[in-house]
N, C-alpha and C. Protein backbone atom coordinates (compact mmCIF):
# COMPACT_ATOMS: atom_id res chain seq x y z
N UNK A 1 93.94 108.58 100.00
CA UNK A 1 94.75 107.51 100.54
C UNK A 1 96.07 108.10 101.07
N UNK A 2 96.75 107.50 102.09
CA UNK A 2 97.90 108.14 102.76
C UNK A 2 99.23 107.81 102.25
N UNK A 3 99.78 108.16 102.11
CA UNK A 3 101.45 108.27 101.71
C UNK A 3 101.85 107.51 102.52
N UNK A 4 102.89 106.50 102.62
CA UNK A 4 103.67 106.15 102.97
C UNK A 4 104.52 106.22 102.63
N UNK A 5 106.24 106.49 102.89
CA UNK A 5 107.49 106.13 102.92
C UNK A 5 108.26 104.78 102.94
N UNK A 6 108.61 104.12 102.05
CA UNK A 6 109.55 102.90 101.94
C UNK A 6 110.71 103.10 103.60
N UNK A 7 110.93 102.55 104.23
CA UNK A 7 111.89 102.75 105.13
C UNK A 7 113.51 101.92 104.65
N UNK A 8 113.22 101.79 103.48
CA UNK A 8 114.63 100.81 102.74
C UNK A 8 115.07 102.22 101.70
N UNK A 9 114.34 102.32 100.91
CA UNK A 9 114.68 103.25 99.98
C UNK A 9 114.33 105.14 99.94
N UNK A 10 113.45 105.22 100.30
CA UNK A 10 112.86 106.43 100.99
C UNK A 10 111.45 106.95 100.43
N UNK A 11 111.59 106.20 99.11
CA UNK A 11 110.24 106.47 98.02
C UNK A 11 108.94 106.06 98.63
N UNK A 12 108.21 107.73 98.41
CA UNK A 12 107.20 107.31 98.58
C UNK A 12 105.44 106.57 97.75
N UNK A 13 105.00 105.87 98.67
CA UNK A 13 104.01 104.58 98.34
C UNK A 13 102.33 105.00 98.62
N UNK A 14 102.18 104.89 97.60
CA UNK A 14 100.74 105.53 98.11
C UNK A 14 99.88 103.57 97.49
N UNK A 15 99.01 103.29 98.62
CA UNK A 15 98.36 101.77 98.14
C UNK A 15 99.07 101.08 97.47
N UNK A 16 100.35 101.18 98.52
CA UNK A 16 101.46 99.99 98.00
C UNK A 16 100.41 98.88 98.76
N UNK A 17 100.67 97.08 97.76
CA UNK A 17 100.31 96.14 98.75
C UNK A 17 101.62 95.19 99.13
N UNK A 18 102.43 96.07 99.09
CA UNK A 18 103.31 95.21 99.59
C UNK A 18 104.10 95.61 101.09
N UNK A 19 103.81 94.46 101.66
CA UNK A 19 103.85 95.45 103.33
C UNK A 19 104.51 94.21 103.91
N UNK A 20 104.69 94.74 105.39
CA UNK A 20 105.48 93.94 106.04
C UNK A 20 104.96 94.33 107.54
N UNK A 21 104.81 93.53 108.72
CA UNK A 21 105.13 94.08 109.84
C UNK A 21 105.54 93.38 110.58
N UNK A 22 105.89 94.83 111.44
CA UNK A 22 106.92 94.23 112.38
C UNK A 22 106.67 95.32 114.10
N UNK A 23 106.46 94.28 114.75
CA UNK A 23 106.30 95.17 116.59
C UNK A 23 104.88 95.75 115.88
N UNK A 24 104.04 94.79 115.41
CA UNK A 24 102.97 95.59 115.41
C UNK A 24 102.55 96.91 114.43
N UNK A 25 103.81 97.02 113.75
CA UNK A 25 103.97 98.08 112.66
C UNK A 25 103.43 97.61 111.11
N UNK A 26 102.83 98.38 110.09
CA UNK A 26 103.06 98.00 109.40
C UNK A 26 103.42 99.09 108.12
N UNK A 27 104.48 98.70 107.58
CA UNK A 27 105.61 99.04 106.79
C UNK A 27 104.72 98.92 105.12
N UNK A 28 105.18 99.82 104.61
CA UNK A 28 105.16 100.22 103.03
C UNK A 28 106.51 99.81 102.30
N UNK A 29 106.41 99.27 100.83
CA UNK A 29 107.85 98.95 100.39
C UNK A 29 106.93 99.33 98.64
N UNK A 30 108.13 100.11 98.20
CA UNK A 30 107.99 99.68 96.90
C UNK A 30 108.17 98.75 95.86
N UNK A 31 108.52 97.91 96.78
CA UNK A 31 109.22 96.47 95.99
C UNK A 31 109.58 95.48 96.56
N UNK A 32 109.82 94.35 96.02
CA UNK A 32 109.60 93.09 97.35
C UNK A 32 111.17 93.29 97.56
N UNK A 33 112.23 94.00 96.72
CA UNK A 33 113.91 93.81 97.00
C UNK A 33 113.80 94.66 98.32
N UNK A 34 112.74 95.51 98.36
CA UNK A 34 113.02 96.92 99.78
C UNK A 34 112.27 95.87 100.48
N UNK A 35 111.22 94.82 100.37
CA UNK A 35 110.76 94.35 101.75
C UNK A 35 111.73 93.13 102.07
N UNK A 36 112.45 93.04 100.91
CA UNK A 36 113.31 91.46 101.53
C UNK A 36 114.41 92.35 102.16
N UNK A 37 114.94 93.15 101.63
CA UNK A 37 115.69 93.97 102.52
C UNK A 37 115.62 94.09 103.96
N UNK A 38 114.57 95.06 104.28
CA UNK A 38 114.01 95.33 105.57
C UNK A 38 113.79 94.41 106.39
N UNK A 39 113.35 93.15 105.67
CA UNK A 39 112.99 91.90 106.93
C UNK A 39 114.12 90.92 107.22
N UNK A 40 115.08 91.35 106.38
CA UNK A 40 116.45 90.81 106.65
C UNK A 40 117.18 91.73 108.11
N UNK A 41 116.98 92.54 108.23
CA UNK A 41 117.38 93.59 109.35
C UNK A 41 116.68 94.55 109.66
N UNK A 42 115.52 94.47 110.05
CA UNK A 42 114.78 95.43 110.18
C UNK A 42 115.29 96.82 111.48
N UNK A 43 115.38 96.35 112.20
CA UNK A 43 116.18 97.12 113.38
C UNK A 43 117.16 98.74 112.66
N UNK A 44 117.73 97.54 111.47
CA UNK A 44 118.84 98.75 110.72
C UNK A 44 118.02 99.63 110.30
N UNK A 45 116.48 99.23 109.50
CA UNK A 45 116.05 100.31 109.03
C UNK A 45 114.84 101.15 109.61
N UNK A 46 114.44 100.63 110.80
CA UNK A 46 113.54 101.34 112.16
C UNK A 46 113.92 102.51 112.38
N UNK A 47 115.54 102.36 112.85
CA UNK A 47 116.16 103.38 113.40
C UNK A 47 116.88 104.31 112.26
N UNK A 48 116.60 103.83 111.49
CA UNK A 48 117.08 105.14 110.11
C UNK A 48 115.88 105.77 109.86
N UNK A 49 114.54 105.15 110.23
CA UNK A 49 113.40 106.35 109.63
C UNK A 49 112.68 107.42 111.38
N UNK A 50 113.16 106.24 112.73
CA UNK A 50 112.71 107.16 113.41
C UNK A 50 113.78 107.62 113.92
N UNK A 51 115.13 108.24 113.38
CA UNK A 51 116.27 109.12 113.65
C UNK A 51 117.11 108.50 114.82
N UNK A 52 117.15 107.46 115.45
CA UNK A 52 118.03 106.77 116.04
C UNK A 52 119.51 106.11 115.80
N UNK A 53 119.85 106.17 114.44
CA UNK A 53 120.64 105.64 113.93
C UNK A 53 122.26 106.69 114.35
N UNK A 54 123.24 105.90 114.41
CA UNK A 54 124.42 106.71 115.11
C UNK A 54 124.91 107.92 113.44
N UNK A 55 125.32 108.94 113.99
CA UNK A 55 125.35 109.43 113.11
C UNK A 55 127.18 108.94 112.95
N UNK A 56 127.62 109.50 111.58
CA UNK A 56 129.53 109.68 111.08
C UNK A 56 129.43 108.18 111.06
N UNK A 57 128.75 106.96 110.86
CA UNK A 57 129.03 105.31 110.92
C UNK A 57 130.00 105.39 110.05
């Protein structure tokens, strides 16, 4: 089974069922606080896992 990465916390999820998607994505969370997180702003945490995020914020 494949690893996934939490994109809230960074931990990784192997047959997490707790998921989320978004644009067609679907997201790994270790916990529903990292998926209520993420679906509260997801954008914030897109661009923190595919390196878009401004760096020195």
């Amino acid at each position: 089974m494949a690893i996934e990465k939490d994109p809230v916390c960074g931990m990784e999820c192997t047959s997490s069922k707790i998921t989320s998607v978004y644009k067609g994505k679907t997201y790994y969370f270790c916990s529903e606080s990292c998926k209520i997180s993420f679906e509260l702003d997801p954008e914030k945490y897109v661009a923190k896992i595919s390196g878009t995020e401004e760096k020195n914020k």
